[in-house]
PDB file of N, CA and C in Angstrom:
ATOM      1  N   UNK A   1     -92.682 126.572   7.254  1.00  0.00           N
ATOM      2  CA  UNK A   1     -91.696 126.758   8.312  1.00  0.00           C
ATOM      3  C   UNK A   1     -92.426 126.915   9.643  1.00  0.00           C
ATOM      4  N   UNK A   2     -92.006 126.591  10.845  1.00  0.00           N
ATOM      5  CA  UNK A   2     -92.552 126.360  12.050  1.00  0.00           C
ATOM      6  C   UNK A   2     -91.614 127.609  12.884  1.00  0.00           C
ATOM      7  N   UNK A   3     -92.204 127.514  13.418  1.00  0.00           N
ATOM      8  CA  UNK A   3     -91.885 128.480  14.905  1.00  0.00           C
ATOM      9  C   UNK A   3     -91.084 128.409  15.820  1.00  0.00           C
ATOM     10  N   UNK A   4     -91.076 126.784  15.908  1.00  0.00           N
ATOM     11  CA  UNK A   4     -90.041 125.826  16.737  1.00  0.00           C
ATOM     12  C   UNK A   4     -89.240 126.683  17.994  1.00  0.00           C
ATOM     13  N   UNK A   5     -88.585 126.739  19.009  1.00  0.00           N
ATOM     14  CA  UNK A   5     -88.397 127.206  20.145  1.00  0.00           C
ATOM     15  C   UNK A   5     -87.447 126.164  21.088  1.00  0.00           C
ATOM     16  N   UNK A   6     -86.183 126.417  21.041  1.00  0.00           N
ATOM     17  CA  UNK A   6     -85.562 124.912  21.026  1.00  0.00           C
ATOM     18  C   UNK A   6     -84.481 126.138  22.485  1.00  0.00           C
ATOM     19  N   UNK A   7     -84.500 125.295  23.235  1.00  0.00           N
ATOM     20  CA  UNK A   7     -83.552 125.369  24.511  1.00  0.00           C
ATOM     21  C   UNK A   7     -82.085 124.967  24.352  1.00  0.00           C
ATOM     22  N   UNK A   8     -81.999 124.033  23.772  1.00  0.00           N
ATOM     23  CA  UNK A   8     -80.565 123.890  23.647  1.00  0.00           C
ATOM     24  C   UNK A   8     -80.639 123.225  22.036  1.00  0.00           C
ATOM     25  N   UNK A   9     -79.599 123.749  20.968  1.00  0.00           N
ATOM     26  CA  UNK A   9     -79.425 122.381  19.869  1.00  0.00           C
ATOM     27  C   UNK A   9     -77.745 121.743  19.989  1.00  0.00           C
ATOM     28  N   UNK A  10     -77.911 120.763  20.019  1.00  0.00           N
ATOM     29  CA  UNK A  10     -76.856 120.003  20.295  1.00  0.00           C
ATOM     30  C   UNK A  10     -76.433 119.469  18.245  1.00  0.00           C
ATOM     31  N   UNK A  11     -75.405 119.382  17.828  1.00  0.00           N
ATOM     32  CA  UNK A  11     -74.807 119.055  16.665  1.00  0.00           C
ATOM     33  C   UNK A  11     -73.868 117.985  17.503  1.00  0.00           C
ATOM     34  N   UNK A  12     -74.417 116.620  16.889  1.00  0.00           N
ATOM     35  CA  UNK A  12     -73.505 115.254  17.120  1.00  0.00           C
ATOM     36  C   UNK A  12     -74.292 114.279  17.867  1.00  0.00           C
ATOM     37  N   UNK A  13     -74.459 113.023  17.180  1.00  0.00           N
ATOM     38  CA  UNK A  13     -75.308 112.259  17.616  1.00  0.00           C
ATOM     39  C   UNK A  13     -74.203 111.030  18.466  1.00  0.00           C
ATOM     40  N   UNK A  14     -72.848 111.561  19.017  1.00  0.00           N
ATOM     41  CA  UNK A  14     -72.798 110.412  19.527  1.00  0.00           C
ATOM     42  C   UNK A  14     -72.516 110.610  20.734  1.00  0.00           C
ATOM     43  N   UNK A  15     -71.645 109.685  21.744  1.00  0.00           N
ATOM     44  CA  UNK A  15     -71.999 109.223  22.873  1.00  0.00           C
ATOM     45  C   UNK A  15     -71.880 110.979  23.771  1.00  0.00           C
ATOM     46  N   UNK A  16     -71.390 111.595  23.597  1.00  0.00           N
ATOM     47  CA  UNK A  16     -71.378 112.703  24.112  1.00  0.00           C
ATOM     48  C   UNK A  16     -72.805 113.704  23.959  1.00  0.00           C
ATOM     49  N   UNK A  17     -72.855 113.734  22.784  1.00  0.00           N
ATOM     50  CA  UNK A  17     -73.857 114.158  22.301  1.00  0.00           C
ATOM     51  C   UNK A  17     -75.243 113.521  22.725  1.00  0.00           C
ATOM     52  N   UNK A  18     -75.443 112.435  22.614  1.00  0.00           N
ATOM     53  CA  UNK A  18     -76.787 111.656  22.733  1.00  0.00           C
ATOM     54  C   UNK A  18     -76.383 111.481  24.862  1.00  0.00           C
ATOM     55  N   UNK A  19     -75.945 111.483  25.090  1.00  0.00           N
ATOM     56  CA  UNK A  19     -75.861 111.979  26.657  1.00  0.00           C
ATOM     57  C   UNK A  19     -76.607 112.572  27.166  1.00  0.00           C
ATOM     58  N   UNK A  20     -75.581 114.373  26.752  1.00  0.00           N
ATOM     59  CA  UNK A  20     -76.494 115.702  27.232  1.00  0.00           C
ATOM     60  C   UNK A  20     -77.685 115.295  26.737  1.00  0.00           C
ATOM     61  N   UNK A  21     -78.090 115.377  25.623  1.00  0.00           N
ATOM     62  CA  UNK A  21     -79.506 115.295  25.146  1.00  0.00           C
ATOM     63  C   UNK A  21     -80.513 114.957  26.133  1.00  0.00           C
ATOM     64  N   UNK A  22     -80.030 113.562  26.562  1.00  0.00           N
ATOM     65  CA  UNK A  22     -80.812 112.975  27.395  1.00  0.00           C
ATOM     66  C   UNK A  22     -81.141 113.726  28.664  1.00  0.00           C
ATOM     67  N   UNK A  23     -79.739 114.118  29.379  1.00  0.00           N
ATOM     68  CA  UNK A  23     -80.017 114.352  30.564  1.00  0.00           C
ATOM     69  C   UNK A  23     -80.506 115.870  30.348  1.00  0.00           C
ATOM     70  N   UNK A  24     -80.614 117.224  29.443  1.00  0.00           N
ATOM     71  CA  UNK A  24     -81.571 118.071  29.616  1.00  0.00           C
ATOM     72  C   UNK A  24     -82.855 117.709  29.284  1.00  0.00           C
ATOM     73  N   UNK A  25     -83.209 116.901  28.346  1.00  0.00           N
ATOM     74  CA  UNK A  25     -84.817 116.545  28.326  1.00  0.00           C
ATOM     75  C   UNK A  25     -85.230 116.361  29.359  1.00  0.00           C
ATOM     76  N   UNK A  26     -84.461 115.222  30.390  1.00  0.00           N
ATOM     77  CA  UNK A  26     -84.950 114.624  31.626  1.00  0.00           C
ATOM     78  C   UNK A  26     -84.737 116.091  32.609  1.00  0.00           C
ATOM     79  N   UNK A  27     -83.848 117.371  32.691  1.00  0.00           N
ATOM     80  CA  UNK A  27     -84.353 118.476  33.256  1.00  0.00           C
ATOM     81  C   UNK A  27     -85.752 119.185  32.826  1.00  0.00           C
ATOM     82  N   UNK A  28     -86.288 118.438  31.564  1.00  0.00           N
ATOM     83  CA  UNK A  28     -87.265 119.968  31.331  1.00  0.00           C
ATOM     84  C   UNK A  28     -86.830 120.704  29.914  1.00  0.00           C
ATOM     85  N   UNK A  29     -85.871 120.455  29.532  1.00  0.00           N
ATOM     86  CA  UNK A  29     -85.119 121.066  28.478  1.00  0.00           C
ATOM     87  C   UNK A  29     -85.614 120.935  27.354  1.00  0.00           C
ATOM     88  N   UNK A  30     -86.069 121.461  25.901  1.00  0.00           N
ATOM     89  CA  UNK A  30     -86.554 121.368  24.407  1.00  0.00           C
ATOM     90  C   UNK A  30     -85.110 121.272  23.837  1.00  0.00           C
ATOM     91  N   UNK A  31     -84.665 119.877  23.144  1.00  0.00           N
ATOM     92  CA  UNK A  31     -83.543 119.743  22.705  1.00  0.00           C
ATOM     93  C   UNK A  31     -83.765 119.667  21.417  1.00  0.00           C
ATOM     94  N   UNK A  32     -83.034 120.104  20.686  1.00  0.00           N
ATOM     95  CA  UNK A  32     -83.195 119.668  18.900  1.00  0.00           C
ATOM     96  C   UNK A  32     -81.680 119.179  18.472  1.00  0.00           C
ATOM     97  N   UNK A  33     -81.544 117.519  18.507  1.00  0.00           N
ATOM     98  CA  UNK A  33     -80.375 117.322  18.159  1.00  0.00           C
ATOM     99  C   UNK A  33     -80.281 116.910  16.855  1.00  0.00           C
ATOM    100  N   UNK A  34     -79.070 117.159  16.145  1.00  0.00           N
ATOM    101  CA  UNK A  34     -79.127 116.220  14.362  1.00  0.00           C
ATOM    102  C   UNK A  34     -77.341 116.005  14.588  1.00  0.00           C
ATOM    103  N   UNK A  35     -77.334 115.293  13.397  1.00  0.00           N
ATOM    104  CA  UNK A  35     -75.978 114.756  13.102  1.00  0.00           C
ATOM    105  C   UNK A  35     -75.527 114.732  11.230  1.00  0.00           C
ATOM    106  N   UNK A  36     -74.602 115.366  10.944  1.00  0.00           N
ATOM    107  CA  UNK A  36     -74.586 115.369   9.356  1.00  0.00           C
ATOM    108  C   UNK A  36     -74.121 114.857   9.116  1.00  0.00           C
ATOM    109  N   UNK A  37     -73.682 113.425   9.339  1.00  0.00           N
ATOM    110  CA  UNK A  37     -73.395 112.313   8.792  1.00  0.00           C
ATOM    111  C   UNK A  37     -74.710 111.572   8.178  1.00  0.00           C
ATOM    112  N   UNK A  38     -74.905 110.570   6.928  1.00  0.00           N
ATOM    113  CA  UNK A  38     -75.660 110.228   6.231  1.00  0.00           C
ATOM    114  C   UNK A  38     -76.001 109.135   7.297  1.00  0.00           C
ATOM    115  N   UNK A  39     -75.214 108.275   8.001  1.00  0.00           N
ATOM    116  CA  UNK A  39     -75.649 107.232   8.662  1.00  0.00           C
ATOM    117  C   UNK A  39     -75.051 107.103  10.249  1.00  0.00           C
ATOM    118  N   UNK A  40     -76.167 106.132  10.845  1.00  0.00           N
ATOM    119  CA  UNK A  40     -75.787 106.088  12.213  1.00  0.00           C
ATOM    120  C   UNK A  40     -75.045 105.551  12.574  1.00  0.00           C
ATOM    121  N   UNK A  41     -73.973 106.004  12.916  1.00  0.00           N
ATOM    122  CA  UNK A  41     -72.681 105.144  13.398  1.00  0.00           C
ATOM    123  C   UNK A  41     -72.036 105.271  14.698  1.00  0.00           C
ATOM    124  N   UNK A  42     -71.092 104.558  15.611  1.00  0.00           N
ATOM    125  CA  UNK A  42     -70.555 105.114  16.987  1.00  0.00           C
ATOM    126  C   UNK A  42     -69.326 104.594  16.480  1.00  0.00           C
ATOM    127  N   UNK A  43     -68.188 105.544  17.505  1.00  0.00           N
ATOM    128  CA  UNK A  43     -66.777 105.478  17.082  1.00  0.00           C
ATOM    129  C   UNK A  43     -66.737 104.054  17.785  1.00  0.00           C
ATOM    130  N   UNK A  44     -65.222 103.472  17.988  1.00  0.00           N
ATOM    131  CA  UNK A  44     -65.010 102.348  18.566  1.00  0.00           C
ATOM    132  C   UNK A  44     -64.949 101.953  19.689  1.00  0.00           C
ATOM    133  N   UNK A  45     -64.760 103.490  20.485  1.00  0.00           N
ATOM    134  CA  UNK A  45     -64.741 103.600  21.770  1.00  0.00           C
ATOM    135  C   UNK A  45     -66.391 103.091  22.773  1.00  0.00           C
ATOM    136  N   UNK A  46     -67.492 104.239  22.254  1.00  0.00           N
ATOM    137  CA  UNK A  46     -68.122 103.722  21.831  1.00  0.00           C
ATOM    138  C   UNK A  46     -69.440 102.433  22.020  1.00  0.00           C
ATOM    139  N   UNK A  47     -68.367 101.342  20.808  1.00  0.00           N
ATOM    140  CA  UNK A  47     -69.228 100.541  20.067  1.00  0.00           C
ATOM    141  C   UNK A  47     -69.059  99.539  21.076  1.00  0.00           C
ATOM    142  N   UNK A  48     -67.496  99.323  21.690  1.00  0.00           N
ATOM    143  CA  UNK A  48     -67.208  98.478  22.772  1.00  0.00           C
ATOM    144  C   UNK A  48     -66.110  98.104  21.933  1.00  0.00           C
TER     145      UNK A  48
END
């Protein structure tokens, strides 16, 4: 087990989710995001 030290964890890998992510890393931010779905998918909105 690690020590790990995470600033924000975000739960949800999609367009909302993978957003913030982005834009606190690009502040400086330690993000730890996951998603508990088995596979990568985007809703329809989305996908286009």
């Amino acid at each position: 087990m690690t020590d790990d030290i995470w600033d924000t964890i975000i739960v949800g890998q999609g367009l909302a989710g993978t957003t913030l992510a982005w834009r606190l890393v690009d502040a400086g931010q330690r993000v730890l995001m996951f998603d508990p779905a088995e596979a990568v998918t985007s809703s329809k909105i989305a996908a286009g």
